[in-house]
Protein backbone atom coordinates (compact mmCIF):
# COMPACT_ATOMS: atom_id res chain seq x y z
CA UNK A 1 9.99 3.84 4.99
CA UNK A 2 6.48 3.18 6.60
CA UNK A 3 3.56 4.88 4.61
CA UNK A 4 0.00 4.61 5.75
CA UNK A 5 -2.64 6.51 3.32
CA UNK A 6 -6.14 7.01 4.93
CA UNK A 7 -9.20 7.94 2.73
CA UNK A 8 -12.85 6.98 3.54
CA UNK A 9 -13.03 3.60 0.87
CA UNK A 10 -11.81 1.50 -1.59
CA UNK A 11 -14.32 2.04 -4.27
CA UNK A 12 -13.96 1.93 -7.36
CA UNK A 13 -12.85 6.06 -8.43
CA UNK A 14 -9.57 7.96 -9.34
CA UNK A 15 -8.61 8.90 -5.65
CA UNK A 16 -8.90 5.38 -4.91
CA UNK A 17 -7.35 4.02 -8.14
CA UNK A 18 -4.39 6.70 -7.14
CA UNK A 19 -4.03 5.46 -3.51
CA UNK A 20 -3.66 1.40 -4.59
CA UNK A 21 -1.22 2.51 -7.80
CA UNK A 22 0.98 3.95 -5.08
CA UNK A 23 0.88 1.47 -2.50
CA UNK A 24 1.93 -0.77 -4.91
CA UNK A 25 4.73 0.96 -5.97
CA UNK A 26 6.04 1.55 -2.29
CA UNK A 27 5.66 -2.64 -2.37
CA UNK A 28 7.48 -2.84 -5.42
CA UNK A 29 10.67 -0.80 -4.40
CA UNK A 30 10.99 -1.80 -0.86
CA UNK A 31 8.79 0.26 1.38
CA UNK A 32 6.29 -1.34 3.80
CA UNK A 33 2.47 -0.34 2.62
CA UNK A 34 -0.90 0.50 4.61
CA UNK A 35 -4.13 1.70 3.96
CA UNK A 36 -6.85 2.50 6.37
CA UNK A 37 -10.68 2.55 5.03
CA UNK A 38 -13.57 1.36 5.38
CA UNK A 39 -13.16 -1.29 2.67
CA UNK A 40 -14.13 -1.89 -0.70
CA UNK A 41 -14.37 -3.22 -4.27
CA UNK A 42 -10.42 -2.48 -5.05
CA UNK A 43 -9.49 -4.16 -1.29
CA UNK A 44 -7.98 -7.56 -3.26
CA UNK A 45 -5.77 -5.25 -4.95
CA UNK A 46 -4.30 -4.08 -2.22
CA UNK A 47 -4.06 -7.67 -0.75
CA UNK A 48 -1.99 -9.13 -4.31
CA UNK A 49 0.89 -6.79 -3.88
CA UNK A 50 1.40 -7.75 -0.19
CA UNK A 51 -0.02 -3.81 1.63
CA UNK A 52 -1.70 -4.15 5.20
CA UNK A 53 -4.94 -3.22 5.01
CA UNK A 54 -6.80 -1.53 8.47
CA UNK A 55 -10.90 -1.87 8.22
CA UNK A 56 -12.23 1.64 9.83
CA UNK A 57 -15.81 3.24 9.49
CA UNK A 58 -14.89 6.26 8.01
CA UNK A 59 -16.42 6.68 4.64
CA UNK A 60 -19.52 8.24 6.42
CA UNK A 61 -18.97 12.02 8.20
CA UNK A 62 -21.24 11.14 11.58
CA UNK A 63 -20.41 11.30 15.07
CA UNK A 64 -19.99 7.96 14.83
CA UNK A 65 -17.05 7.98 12.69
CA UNK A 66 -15.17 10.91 15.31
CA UNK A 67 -15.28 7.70 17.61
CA UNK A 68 -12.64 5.97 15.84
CA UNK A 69 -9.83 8.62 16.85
CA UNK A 70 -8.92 6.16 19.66
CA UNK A 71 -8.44 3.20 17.46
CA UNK A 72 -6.68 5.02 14.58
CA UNK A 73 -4.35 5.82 17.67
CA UNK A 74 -3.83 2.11 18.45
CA UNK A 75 -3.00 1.32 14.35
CA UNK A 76 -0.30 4.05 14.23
CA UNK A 77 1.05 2.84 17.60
CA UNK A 78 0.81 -0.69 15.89
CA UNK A 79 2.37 0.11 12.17
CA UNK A 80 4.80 2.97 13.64
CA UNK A 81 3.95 5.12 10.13
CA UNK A 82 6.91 7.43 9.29
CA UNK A 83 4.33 9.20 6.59
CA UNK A 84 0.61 9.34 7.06
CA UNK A 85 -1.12 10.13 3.61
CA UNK A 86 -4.31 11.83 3.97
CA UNK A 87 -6.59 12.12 0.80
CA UNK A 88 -10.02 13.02 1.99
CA UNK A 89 -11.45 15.77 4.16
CA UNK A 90 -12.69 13.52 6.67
CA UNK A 91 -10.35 11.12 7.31
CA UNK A 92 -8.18 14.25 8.10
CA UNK A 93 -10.01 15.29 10.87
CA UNK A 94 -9.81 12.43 12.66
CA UNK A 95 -6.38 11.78 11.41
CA UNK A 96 -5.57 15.55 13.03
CA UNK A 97 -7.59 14.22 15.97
CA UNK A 98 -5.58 11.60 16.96
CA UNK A 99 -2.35 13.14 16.64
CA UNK A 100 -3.41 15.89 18.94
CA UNK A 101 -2.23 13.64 21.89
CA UNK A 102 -0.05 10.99 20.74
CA UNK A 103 2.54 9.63 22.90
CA UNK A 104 4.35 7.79 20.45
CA UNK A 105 7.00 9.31 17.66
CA UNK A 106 4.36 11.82 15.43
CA UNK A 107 4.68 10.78 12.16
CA UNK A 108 4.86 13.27 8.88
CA UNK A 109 1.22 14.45 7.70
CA UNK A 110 1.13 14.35 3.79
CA UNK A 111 -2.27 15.94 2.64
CA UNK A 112 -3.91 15.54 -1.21
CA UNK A 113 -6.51 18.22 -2.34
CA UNK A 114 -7.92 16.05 -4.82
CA UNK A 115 -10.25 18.93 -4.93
CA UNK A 116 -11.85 22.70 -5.01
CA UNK A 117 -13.36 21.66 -2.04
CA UNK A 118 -16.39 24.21 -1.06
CA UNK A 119 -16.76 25.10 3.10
CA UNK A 120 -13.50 26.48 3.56
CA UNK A 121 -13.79 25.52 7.49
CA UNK A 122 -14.37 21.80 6.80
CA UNK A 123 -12.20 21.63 4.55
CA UNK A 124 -9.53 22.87 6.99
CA UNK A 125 -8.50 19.67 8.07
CA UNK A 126 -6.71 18.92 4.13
CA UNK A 127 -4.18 22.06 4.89
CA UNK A 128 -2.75 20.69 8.95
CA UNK A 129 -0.23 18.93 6.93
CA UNK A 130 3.66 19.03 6.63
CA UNK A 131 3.79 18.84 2.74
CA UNK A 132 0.71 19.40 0.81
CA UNK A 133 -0.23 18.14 -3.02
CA UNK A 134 -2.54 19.56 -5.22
CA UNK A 135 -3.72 17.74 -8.49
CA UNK A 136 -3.34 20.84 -11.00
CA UNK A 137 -2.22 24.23 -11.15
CA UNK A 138 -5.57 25.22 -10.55
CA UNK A 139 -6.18 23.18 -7.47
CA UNK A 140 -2.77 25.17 -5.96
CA UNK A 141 -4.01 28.67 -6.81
CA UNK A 142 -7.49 27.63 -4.72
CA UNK A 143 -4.79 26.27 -2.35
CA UNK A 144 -3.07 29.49 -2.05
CA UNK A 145 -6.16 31.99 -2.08
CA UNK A 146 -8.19 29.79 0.50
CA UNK A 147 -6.12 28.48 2.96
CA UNK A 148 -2.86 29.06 5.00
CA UNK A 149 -0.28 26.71 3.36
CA UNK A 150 3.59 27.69 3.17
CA UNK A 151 4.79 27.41 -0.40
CA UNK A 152 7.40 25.64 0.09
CA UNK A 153 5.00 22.85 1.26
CA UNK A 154 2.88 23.12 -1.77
CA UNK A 155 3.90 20.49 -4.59
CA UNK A 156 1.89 19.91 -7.85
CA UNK A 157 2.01 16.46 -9.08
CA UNK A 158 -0.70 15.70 -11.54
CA UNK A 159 -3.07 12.82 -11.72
CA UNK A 160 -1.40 9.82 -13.45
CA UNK A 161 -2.52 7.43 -15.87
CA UNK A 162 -1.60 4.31 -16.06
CA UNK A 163 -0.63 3.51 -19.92
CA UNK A 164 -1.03 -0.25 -20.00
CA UNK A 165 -4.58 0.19 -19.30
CA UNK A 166 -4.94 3.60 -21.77
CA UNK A 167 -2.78 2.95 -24.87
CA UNK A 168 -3.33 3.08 -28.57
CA UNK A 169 -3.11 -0.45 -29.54
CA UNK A 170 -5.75 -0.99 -32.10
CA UNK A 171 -8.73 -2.35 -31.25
CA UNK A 172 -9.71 -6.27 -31.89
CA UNK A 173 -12.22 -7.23 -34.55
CA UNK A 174 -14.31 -9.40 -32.12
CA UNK A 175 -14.39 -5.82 -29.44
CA UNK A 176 -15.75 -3.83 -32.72
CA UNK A 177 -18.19 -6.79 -34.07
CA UNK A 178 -19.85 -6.74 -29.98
CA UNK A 179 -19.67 -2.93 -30.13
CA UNK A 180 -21.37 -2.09 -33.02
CA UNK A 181 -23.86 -5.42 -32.15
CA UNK A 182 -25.17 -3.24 -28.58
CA UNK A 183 -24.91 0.07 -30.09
CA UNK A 184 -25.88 -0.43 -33.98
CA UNK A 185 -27.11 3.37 -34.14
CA UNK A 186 -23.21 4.10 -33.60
CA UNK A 187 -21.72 2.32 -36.76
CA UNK A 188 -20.48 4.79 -39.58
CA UNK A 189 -21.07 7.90 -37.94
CA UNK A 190 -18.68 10.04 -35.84
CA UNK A 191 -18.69 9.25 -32.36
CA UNK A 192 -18.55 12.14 -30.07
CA UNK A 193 -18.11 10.71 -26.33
CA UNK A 194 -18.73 12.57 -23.18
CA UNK A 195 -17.86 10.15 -20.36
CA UNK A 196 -18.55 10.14 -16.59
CA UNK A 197 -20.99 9.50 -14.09
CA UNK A 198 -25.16 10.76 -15.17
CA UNK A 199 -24.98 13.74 -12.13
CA UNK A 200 -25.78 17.57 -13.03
CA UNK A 201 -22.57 19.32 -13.27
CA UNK A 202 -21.16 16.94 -15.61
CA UNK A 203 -22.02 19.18 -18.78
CA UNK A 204 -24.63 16.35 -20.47
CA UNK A 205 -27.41 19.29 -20.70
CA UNK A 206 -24.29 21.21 -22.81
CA UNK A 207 -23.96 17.98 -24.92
CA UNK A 208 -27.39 17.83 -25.50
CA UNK A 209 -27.41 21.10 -26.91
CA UNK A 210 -24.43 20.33 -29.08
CA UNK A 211 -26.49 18.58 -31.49
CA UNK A 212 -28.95 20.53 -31.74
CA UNK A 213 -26.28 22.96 -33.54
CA UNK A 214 -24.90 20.12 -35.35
CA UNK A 215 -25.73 17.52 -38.32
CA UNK A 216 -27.30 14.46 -36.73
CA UNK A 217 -26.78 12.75 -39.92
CA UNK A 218 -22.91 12.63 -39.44
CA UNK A 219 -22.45 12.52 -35.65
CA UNK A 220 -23.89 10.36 -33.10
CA UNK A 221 -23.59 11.24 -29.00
CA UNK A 222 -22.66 8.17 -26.45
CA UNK A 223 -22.50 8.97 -22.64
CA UNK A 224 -21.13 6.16 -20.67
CA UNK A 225 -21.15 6.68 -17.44
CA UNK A 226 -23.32 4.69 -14.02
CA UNK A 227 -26.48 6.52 -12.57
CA UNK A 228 -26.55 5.99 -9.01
CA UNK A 229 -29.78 5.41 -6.84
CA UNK A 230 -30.49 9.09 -6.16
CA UNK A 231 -29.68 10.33 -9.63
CA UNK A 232 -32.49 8.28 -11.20
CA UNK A 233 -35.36 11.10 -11.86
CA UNK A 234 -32.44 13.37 -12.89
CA UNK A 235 -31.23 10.79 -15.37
CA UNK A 236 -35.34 10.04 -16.94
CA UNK A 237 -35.22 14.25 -17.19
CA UNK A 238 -32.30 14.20 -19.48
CA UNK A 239 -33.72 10.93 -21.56
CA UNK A 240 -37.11 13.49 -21.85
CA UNK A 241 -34.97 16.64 -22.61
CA UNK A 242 -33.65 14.22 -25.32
CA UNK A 243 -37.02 13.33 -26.63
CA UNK A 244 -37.94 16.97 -26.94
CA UNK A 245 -35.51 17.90 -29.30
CA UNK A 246 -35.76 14.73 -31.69
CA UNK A 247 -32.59 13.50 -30.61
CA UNK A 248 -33.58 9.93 -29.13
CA UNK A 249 -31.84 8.66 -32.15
CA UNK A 250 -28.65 10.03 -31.89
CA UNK A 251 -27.45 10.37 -28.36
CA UNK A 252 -27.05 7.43 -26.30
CA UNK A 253 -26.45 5.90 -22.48
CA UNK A 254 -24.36 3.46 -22.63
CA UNK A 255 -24.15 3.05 -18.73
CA UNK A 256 -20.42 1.96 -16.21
CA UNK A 257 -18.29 0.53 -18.96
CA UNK A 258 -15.09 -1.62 -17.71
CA UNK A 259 -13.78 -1.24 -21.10
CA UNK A 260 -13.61 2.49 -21.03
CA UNK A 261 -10.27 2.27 -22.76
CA UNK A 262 -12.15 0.98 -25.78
CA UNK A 263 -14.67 3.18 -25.84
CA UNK A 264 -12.26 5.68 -26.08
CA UNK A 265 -10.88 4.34 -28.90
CA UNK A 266 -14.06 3.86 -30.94
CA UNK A 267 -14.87 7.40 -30.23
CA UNK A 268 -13.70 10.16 -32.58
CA UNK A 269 -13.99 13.16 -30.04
CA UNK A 270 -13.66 12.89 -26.33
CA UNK A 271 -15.36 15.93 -24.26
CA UNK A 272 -15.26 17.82 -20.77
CA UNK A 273 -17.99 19.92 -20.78
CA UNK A 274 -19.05 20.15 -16.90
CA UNK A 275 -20.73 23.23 -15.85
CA UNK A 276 -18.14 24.08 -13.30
CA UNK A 277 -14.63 23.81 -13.20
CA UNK A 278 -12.99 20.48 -13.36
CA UNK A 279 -9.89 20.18 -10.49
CA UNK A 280 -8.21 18.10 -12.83
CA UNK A 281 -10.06 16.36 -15.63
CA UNK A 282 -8.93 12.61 -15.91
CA UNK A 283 -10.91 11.57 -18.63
CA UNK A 284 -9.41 13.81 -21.28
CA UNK A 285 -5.54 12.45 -20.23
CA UNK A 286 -6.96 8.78 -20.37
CA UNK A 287 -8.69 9.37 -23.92
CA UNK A 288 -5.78 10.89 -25.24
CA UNK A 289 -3.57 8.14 -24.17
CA UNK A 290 -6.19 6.62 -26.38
CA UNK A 291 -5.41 8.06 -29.51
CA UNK A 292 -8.64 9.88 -29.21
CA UNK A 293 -8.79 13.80 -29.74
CA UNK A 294 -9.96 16.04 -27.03
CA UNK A 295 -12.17 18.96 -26.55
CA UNK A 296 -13.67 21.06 -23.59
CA UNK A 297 -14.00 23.93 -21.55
CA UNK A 298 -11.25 26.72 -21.41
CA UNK A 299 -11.20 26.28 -17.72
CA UNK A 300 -9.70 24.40 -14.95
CA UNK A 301 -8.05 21.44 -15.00
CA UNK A 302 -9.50 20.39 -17.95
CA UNK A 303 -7.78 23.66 -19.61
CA UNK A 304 -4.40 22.51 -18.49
CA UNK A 305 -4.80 18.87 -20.01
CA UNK A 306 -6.09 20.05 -23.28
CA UNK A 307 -3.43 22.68 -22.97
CA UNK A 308 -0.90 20.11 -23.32
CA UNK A 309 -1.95 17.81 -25.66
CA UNK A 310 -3.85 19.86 -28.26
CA UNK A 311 -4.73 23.68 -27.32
CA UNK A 312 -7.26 23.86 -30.44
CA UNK A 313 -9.05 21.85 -28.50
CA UNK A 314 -10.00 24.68 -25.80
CA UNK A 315 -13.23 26.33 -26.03
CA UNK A 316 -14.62 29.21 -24.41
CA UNK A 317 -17.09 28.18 -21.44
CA UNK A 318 -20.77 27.33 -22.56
CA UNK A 319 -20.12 28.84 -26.16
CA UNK A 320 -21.75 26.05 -28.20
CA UNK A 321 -22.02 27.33 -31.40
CA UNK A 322 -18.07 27.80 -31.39
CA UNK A 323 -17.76 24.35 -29.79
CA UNK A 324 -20.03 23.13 -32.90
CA UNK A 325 -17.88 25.12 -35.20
CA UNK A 326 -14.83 23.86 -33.38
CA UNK A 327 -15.95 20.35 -34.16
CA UNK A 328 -15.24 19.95 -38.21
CA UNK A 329 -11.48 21.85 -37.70
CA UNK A 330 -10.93 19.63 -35.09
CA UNK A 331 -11.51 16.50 -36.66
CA UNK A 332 -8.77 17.47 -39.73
CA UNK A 333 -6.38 17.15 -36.52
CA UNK A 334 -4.09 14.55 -36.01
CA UNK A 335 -4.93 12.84 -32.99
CA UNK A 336 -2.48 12.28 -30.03
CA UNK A 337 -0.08 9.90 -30.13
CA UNK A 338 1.15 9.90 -26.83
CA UNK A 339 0.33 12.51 -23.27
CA UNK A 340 3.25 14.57 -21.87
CA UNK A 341 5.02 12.49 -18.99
CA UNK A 342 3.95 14.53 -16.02
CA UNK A 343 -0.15 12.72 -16.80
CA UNK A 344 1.24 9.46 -16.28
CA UNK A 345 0.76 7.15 -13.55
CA UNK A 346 5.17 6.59 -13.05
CA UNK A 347 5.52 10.32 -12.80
CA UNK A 348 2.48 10.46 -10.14
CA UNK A 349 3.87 7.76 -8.13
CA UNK A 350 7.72 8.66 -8.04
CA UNK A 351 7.07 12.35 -7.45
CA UNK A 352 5.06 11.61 -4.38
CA UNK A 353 7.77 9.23 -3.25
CA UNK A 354 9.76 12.49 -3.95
CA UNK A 355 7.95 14.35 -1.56
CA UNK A 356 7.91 11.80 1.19
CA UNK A 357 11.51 11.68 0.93
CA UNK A 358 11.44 15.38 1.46
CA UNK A 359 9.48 15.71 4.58
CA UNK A 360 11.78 12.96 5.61
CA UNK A 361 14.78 14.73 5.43
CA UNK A 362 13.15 18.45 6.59
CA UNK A 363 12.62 16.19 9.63
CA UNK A 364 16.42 14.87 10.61
């Protein structure tokens, strides 16, 4: 089997993280491998398990971009894919685009809402598939009510994590001792963590408010997590919003961490708290597979993932006293000791294999 996934890049995310796990598998079992991007930081990996990599320009949505339907022509008449594996909105368009007129054998479209993608038109392109995937159950009901997919094409496979990165092996001395050297103001006080990117529907206004209902004296607040160019005034308003409510002491930034698996660890409660529903919520399956307990939002993805791990852990949306409440009960909770197999990276990959297999056979 040929399988060529296109997306816009190779940076460093979970859509991208999701596309080399599974060309690497394909490697693994016997399959040939391609991806077509426009590059990026996670390109080597792709290049250590053997996958062809095709450079295009299509991380940015410009006219530009619609040029490159002739030469994604000339890579599929090149690499003869039996599945193309489309995981951005995009991509699909030109993907659709060039299969409009193709002379050669068409191969199978696979499509991934990794998504509640907004502009139902756009967003079009993600549903001209043969099989589609969506990331949660609540990603296939915004499938169903928004756009005109058969059922039986529709297939859930959740996000996977991979468990030899996000496990509960303890963590070193020498980790701790640099730990608690950056971030003194964190040592023997409960660590609530709520990680991801400093943007505004991430919740961190929500968190801020948490400990304002709760004793600073006990608890201390890290957000790790990269600001990006165009997020910098948003990111000085939260460190003032911080300042105004005496809290400079106890809630901290501890910027992109690469050992996010640690930090997990360290940390006593991991949160979701974004401020509009999560399609899946990977950061609550990866701290879990940490050992760490979970809390958020009773909505969305992130409701499903709690849901399965530790249901306690669900809180009605934007209700912080209860989430403050919630807090101490949680905390006499044992934490996780391992996620259900259908958040893990060898269900993700396999059941996609699954579904190419599938198409495959729908096709003979």
């Amino acid at each position: 089997m040929k399988v060529i996934q296109l997306l816009p890049e190779l940076k460093i995310g979970g859509v991208e993280r999701g596309t080399v796990d599974l060309s690497e598998h394909l490697k693994q079992i016997g399959h040939e491998s391609a991806v077509i991007s426009a590059g990026g930081e996670l390109l080597s990996l792709l290049n250590d398990h053997g996958a062809k990599h095709y450079t295009l320009p299509i991380a940015k949505k410009n006219i530009k971009a619609l040029f490159q339907v002739k030469n994604l022509r000339k890579i599929y008449s090149e690499f003869q894919p039996d599945i193309v594996h489309v995981r951005s909105r995009f991509p699909a368009w030109i993907n659709y685009l060039a299969l409009k007129n193709f002379n050669s054998k068409k191969p199978i479209v696979v499509s991934t809402f990794h998504g509640l993608y907004s502009k139902p038109f756009y967003s079009k392109s993600m549903s001209y598939a043969d099989e589609v995937i969506a990331i949660s159950q609540t990603v296939e009901d915004y499938i169903k009510q928004n756009y005109q997919v058969d059922e039986s094409n529709l297939h859930l496979i959740y996000r996977g994590c991979d468990l030899e990165e996000f496990n509960t092996k303890p963590l070193t001395e020498e980790w701790k001792e640099e730990w608690f050297k950056e971030f003194p103001q964190t040592k023997n006080k409960i660590i609530l963590n709520l990680p991801g990117r400093i943007t505004g529907w991430k919740g961190i206004e929500s968190f801020i408010d948490l400990f304002t209902h709760i004793d600073t004296t006990k608890f201390h607040g890290i957000i790790p997590g990269p600001v990006a160019n165009n997020k910098k005034n948003y990111f000085q308003s939260l460190k003032k919003s911080i300042k105004a409510n005496n809290l400079s002491d106890h809630i901290t930034f501890c910027g992109a961490r690469s050992d996010i698996s640690d930090v997990y660890k360290i940390s006593d409660i991991v949160l979701n708290l974004s401020s509009k529903p999560e399609p899946f919520g990977r950061t609550i399956i990866e701290a879990a597979a940490c050992g760490s307990l979970v809390m958020g939002w009773d909505r969305g993805g992130v409701k499903e993932s709690i849901k399965s791990i530790n249901a306690f852990g669900l809180v009605e949306c934007g209700n912080i006293q209860l989430l403050a409440k919630k807090i101490d009960q949680i905390l006499s909770e044992s934490p996780p000791q391992f996620i259900p197999e259908k958040f893990t990276k060898e269900h993700l990959v396999n059941a996609t294999i699954n579904i190419y297999e599938l198409a495959l056979s729908k096709a003979l």
